[in-house]
N, C-alpha and C. Protein backbone atom coordinates (compact mmCIF):
# COMPACT_ATOMS: atom_id res chain seq x y z
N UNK A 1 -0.73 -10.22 11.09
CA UNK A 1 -0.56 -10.17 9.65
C UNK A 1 0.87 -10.58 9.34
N UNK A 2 1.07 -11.27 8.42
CA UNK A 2 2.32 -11.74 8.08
C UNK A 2 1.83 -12.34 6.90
N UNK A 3 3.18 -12.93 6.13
CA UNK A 3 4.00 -13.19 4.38
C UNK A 3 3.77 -14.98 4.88
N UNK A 4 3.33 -15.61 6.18
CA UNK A 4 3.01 -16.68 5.78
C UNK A 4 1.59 -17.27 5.58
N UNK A 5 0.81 -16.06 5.62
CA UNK A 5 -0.30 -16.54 5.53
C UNK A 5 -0.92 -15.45 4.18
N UNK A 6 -0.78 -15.44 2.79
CA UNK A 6 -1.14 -14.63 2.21
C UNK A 6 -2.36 -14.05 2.05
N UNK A 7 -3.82 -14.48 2.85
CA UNK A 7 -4.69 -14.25 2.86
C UNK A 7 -4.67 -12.66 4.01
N UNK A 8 -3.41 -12.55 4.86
CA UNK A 8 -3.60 -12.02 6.00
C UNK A 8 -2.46 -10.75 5.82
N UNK A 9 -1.52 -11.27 4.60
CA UNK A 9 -0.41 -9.75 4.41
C UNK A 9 -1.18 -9.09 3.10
N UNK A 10 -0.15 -8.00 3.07
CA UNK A 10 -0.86 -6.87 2.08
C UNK A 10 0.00 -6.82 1.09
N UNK A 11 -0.66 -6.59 -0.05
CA UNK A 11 0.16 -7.01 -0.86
C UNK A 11 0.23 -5.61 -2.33
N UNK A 12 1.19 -5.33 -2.92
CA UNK A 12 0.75 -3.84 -4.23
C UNK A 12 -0.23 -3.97 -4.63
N UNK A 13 -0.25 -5.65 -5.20
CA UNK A 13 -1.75 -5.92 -5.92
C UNK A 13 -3.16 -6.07 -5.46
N UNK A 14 -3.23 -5.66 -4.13
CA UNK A 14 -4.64 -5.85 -3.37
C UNK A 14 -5.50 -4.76 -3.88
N UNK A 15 -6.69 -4.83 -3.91
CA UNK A 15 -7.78 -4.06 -4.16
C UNK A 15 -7.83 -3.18 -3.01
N UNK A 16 -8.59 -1.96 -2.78
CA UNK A 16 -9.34 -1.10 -1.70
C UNK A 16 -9.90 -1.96 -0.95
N UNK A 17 -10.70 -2.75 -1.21
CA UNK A 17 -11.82 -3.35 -0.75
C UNK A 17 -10.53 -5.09 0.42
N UNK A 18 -9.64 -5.50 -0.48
CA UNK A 18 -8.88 -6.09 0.30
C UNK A 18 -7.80 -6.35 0.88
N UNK A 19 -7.58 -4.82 0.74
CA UNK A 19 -6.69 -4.34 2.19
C UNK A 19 -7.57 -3.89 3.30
N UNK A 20 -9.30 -3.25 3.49
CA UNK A 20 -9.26 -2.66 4.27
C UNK A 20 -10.18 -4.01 4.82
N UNK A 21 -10.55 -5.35 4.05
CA UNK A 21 -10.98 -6.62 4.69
C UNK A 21 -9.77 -6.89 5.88
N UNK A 22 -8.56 -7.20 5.00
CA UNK A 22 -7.12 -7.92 5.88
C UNK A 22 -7.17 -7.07 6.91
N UNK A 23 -6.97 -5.25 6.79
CA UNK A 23 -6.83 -4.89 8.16
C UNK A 23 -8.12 -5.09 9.30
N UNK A 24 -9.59 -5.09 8.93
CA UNK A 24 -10.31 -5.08 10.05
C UNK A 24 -10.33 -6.80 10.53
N UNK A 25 -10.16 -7.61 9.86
CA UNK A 25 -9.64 -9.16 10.38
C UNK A 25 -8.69 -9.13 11.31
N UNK A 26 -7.20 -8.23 11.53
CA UNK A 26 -6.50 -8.52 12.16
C UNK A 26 -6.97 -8.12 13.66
N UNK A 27 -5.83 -8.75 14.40
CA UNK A 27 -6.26 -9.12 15.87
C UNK A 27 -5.74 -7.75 15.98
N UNK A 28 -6.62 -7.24 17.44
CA UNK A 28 -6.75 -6.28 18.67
C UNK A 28 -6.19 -6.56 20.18
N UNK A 29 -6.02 -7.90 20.01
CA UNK A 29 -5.75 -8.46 21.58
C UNK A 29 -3.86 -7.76 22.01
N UNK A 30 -3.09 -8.38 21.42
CA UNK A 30 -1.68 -7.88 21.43
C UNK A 30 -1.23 -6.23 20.69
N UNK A 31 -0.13 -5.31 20.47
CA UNK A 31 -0.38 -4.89 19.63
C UNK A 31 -0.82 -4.47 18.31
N UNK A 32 -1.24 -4.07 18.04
CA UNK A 32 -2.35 -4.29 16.31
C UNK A 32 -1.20 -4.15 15.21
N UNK A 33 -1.19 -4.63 15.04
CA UNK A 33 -0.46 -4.82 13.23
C UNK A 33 -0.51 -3.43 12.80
N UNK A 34 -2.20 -2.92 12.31
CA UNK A 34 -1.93 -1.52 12.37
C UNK A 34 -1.72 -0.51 12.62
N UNK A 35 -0.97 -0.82 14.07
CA UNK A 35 -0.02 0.22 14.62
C UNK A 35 1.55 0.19 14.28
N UNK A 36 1.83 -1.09 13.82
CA UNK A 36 3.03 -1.34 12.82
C UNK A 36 3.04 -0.50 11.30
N UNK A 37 1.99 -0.77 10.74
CA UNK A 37 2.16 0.17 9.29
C UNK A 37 1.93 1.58 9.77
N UNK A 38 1.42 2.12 10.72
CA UNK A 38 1.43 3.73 11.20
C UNK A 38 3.06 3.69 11.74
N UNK A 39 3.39 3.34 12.19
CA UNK A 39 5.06 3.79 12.15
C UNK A 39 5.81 3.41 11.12
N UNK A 40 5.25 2.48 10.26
CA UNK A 40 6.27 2.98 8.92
C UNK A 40 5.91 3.81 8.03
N UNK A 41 4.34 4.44 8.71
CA UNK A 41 3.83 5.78 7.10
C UNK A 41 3.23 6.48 7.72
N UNK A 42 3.28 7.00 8.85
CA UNK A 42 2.87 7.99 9.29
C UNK A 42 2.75 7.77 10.99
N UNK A 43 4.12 9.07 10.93
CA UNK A 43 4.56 8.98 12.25
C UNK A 43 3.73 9.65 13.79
N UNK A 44 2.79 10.84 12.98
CA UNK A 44 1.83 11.63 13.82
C UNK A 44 0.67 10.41 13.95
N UNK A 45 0.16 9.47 12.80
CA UNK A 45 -0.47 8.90 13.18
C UNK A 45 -0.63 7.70 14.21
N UNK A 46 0.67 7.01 14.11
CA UNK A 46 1.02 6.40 14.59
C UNK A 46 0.94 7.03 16.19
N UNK A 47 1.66 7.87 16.61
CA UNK A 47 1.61 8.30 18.01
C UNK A 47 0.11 9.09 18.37
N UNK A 48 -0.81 8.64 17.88
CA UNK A 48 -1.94 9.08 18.69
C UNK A 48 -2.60 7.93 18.52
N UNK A 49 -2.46 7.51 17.76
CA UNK A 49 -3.37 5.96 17.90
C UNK A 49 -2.99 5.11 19.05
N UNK A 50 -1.11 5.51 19.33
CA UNK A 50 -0.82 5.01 20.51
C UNK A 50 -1.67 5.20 21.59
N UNK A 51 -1.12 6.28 22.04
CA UNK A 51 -1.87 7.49 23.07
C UNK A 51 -2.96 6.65 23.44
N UNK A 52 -3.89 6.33 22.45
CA UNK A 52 -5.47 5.98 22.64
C UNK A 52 -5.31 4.76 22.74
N UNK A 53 -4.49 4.24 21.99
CA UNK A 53 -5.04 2.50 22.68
C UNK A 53 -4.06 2.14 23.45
N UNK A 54 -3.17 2.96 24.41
CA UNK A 54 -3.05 3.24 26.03
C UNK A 54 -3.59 3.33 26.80
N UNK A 55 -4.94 3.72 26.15
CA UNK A 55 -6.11 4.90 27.05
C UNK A 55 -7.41 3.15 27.32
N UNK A 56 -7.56 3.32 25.93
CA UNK A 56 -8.24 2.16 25.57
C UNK A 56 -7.97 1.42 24.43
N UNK A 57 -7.91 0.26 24.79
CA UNK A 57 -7.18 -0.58 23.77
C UNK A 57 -8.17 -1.05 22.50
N UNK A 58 -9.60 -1.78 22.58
CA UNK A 58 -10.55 -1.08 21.83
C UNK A 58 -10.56 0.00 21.00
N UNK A 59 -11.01 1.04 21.02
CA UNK A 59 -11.01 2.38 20.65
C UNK A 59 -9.62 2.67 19.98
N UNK A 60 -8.64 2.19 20.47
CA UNK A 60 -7.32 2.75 20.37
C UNK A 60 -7.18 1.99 18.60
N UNK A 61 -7.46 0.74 19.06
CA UNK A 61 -7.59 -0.59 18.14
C UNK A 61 -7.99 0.02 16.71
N UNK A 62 -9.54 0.07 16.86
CA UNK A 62 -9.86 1.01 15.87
C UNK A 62 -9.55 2.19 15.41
N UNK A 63 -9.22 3.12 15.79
CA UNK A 63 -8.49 4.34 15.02
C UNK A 63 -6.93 3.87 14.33
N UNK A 64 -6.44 3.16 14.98
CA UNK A 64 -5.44 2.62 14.49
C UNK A 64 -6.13 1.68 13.47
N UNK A 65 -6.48 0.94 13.12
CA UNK A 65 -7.11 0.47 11.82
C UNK A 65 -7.57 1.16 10.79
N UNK A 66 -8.24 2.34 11.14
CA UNK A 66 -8.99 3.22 10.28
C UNK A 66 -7.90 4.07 9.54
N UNK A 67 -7.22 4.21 10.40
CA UNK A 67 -6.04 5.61 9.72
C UNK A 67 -5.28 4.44 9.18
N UNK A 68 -4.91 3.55 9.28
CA UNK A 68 -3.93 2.51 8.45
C UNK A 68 -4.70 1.70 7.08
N UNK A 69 -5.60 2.04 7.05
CA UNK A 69 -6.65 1.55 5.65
C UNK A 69 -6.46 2.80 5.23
N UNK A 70 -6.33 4.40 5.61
CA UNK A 70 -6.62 5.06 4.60
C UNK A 70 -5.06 5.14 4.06
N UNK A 71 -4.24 5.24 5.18
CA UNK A 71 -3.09 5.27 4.32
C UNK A 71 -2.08 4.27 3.43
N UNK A 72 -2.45 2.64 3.76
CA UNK A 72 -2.31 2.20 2.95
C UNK A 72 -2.89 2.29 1.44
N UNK A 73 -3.64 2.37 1.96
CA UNK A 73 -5.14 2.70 0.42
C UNK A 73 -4.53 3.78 -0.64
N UNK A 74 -4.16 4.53 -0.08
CA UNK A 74 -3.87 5.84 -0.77
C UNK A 74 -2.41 5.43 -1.26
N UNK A 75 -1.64 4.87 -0.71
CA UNK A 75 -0.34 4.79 -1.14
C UNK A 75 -0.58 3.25 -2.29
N UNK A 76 -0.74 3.13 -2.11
CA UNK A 76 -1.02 1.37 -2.77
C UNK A 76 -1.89 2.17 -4.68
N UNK A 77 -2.89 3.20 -4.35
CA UNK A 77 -3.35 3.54 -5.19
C UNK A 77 -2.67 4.54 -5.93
N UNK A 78 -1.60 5.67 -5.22
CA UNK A 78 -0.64 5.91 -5.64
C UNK A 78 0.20 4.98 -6.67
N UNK A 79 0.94 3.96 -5.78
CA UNK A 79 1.72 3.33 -6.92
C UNK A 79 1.19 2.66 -7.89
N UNK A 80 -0.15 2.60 -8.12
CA UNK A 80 -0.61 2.18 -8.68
C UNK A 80 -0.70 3.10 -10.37
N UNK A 81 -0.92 4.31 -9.52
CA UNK A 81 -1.47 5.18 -10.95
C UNK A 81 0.44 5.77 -11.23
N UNK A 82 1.17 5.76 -10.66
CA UNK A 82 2.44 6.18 -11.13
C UNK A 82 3.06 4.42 -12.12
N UNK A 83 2.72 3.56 -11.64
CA UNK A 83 3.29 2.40 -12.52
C UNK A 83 2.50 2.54 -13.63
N UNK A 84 1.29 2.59 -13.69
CA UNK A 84 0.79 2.99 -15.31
C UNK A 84 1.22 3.78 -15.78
N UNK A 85 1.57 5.13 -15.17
CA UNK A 85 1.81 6.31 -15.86
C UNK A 85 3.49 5.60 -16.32
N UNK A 86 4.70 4.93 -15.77
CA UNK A 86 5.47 4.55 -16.63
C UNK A 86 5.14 3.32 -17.57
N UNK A 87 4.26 2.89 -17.15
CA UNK A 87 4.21 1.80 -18.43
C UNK A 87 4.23 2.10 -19.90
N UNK A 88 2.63 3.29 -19.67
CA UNK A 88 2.55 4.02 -20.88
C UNK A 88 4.20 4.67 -21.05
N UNK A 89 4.73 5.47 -20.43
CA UNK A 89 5.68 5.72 -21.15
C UNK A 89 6.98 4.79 -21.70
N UNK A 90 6.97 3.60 -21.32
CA UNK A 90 7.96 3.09 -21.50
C UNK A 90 7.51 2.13 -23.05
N UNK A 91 5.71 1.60 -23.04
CA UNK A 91 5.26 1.46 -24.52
C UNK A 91 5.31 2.87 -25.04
N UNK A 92 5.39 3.91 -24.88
CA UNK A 92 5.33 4.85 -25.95
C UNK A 92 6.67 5.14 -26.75
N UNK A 93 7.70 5.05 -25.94
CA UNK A 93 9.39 4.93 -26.18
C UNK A 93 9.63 3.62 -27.10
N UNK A 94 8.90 2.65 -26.53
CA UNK A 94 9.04 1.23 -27.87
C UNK A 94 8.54 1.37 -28.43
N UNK A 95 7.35 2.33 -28.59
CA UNK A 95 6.23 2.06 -30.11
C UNK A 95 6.37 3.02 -31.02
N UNK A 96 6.94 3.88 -30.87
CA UNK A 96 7.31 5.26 -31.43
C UNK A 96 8.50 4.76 -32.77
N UNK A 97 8.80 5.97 -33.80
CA UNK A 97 9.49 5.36 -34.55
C UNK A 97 10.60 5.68 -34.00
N UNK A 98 12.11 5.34 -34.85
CA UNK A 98 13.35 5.71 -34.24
C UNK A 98 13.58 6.91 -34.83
N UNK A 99 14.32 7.57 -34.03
CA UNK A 99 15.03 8.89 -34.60
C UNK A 99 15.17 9.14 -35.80
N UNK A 100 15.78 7.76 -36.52
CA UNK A 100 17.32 8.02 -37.85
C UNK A 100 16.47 6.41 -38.67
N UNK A 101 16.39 6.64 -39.54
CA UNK A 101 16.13 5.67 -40.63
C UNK A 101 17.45 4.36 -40.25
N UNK A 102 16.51 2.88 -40.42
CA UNK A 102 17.71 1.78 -40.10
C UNK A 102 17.69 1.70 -41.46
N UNK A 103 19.20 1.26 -41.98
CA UNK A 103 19.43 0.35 -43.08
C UNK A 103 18.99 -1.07 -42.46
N UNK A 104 18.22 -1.77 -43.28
CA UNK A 104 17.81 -2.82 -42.81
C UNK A 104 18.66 -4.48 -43.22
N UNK A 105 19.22 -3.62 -44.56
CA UNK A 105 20.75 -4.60 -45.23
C UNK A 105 21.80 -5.00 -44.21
N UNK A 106 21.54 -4.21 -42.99
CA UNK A 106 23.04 -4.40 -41.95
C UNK A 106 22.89 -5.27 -41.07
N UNK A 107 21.56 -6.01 -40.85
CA UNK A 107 21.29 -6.77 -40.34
C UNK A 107 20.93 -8.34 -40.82
């Protein structure tokens, strides 16, 4: 997975449905990619997915995929519902009236 192939990185704006496409596409043969996003978001997960695809690289493969779809998923949907929640507030701060009456002559 990588930023030169945008079909294959992850991106804020991806759906559920295509982040957890990009991660089961990525390769199993070398280390898995999604054993890269488990050490940047979750460090327990990350070290057992190791563990296992030590054990078996297969198996290992997949749990490491599975736990890296949910936690991207969840975080991605996170920022998702916190950027609305400032949007609304930042239209509610512009749409609102002002404090103090403008003279409109001063302009």
């Amino acid at each position: 997975m990588g930023t030169s192939d945008p079909s294959s990185a992850i991106f804020l704006s991806d759906t559920p449905d295509s982040i957890s496409e990009k991660i089961d596409r990525s390769s199993c043969r070398e280390l898995p990619p999604s054993l890269h996003y488990l050490r940047a978001f979750d460090t327990q997960g990350y070290d057992d997915a190791l563990a296992s695809y030590t054990e078996d690289k297969t198996r290992g493969c997949e749990e490491a995929k599975r736990r890296a779809k949910e936690i991207l998923i969840n975080l991605i949907e996170d920022h998702r519902r916190k950027r609305r929640e400032f949007v609304d507030k930042i239209d509610e701060f512009i749409l609102r009236d002002p404090p103090f009456e403008l003279d409109l002559e001063m302009f």
